[in-house]
Protein backbone atom coordinates (compact mmCIF):
# COMPACT_ATOMS: atom_id res chain seq x y z
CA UNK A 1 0.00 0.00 0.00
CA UNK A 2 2.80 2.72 1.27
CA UNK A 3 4.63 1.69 -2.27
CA UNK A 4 1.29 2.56 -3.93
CA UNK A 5 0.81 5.42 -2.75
CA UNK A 6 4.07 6.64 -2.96
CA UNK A 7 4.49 5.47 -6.59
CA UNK A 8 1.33 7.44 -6.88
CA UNK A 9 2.90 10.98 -5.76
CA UNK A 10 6.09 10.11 -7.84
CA UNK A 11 3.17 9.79 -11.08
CA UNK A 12 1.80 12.93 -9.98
CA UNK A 13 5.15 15.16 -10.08
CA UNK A 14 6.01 13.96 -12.99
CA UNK A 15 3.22 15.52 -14.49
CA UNK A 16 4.01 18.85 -13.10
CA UNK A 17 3.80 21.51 -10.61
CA UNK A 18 3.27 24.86 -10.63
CA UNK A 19 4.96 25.30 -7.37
CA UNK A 20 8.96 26.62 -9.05
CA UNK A 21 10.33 23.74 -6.88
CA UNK A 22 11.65 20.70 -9.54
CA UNK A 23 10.58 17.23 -8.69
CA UNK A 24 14.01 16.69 -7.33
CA UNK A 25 13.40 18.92 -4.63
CA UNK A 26 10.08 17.69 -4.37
CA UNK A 27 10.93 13.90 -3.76
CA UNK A 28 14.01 15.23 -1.55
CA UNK A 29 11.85 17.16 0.45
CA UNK A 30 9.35 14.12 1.27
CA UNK A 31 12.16 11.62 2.26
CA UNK A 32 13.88 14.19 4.80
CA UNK A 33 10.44 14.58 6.42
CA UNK A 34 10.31 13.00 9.99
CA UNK A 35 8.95 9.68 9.73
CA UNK A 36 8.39 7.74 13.43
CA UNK A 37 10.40 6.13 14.87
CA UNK A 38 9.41 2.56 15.70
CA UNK A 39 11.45 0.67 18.92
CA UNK A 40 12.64 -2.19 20.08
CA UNK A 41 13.24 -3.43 23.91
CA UNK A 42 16.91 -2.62 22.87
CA UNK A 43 16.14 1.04 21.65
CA UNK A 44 13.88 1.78 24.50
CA UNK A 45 16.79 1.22 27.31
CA UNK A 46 19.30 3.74 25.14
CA UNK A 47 17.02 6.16 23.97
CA UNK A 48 13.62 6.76 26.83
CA UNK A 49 14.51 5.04 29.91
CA UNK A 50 16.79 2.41 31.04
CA UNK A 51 14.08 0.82 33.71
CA UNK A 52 16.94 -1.78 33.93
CA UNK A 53 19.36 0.48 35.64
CA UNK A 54 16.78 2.38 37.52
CA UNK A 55 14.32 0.06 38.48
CA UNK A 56 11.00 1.49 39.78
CA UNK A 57 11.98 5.04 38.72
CA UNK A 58 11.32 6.85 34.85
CA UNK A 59 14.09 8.56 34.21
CA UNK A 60 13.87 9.84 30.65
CA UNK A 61 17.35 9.73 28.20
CA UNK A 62 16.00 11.92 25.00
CA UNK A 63 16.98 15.46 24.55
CA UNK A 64 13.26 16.67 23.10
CA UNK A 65 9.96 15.16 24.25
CA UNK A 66 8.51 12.20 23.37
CA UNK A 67 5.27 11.05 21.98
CA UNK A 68 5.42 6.77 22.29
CA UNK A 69 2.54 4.75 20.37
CA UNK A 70 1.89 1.69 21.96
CA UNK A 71 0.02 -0.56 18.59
CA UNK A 72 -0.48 -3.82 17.09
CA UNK A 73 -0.49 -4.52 13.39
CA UNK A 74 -4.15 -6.38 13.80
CA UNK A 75 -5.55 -3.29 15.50
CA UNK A 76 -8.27 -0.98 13.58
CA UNK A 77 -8.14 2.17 15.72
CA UNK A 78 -4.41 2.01 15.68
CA UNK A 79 -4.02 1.58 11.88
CA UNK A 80 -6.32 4.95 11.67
CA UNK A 81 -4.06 6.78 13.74
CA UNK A 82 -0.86 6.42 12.20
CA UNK A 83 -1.37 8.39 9.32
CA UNK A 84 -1.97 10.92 11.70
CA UNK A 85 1.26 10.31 13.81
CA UNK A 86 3.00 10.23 10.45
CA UNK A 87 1.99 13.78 9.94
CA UNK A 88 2.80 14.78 13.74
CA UNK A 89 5.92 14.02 13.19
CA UNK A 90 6.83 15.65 10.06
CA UNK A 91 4.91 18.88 11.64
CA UNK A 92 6.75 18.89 14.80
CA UNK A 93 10.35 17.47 13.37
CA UNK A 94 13.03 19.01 15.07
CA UNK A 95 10.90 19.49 18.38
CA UNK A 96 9.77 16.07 19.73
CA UNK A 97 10.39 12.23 18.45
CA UNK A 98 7.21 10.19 17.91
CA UNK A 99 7.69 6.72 19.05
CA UNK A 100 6.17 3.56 18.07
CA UNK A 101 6.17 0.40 19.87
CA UNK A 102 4.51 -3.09 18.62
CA UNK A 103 2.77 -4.91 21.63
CA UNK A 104 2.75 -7.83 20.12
CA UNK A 105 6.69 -8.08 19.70
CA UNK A 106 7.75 -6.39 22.84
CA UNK A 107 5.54 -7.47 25.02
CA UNK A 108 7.65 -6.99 28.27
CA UNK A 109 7.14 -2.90 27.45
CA UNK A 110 3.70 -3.55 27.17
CA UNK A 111 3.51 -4.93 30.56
CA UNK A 112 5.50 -2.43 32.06
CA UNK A 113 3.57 0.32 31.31
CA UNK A 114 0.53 -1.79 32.01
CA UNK A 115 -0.91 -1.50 28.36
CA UNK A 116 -4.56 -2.95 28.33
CA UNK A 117 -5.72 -1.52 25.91
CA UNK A 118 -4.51 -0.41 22.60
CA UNK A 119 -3.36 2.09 20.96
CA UNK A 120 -2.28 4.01 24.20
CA UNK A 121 -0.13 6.98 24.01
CA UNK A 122 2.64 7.91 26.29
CA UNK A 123 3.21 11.33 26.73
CA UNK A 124 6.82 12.02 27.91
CA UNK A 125 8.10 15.55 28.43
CA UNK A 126 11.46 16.95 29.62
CA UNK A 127 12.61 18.01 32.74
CA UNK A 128 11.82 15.69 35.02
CA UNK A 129 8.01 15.39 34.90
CA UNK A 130 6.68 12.16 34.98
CA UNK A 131 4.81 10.77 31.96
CA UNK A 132 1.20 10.85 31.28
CA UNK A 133 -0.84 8.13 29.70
CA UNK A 134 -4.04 8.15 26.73
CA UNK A 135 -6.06 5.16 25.86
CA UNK A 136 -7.87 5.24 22.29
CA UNK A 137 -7.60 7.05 18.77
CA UNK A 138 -7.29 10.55 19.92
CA UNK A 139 -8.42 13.30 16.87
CA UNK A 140 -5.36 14.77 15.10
CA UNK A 141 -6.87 18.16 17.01
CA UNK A 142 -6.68 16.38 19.60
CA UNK A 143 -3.30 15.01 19.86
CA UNK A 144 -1.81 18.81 18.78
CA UNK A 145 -3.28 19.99 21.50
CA UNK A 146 -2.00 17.68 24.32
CA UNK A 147 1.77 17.95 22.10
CA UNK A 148 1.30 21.79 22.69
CA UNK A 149 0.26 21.87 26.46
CA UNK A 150 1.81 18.34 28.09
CA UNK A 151 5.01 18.10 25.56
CA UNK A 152 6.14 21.67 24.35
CA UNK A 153 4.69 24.09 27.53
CA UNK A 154 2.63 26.08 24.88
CA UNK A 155 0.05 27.70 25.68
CA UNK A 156 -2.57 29.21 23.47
């Protein structure tokens, strides 16, 4: 499908744009874009917390905030939301890392956040504060919102 659709954009540059830009800069542009990140048990321990080390205390490692999907391929709701985290990311690239995390292969993270339900979204922001959990397919509106307040300390 993702080769579809991106065969489908390449189809559609080549037929022009009335933008100046030339399709070089055009395809360039879409592969530098932000793209999630997806993690492994591995990953997790170097990158958000090392709950191996510090057992019983989150203490995050990343230098931005953190946005961490917990999915499953199988999953409806969490196939409808990551075309939205797909476009978080590229919108807020450079200010926070979107995470992604299959329950179904690491199933020890799952547990240790106590995921029940899926998707849930952990919401991890710097300085300390502890992180702050979201059960379902939030609205992209939604999820800017909480990014703004919870992540990035902006308020409107």
């Amino acid at each position: 499908m993702k080769q579809l659709l991106l065969l489908l954009f390449i189809a559609g540059l080549s037929f022009g744009s009335c933008s100046g830009q030339t399709k070089t800069n055009l395809i360039e542009k879409e592969k530098n874009k932000m793209k999630t990140i997806h993690l492994n048990k591995i990953d997790f321990l170097k990158k958000v917390a090392n709950y191996e080390a510090n057992p019983g205390e989150f203490k995050y490692l990343g230098d931005k905030p953190a946005l961490i999907d917990f999915y499953a391929d199988w999953c409806g709701p969490c196939k409808a939301i990551a075309p939205v985290l797909e476009d978080l990311a590229a919108e807020y690239d450079g200010e926070i890392y979107i995470y992604k995390i299959n329950t179904e292969e690491e199933q020890e993270l799952a547990a240790l956040f106590g995921i029940r339900s899926i998707p849930s979204l952990l919401f991890v922001p710097m300085g300390g504060e502890q992180p702050q959990m979201a059960q379902g397919a939030l609205p992209k509106p939604a999820l800017k919102e909480a990014i703004d307040k919870v992540l990035l300390k902006k308020e409107k």
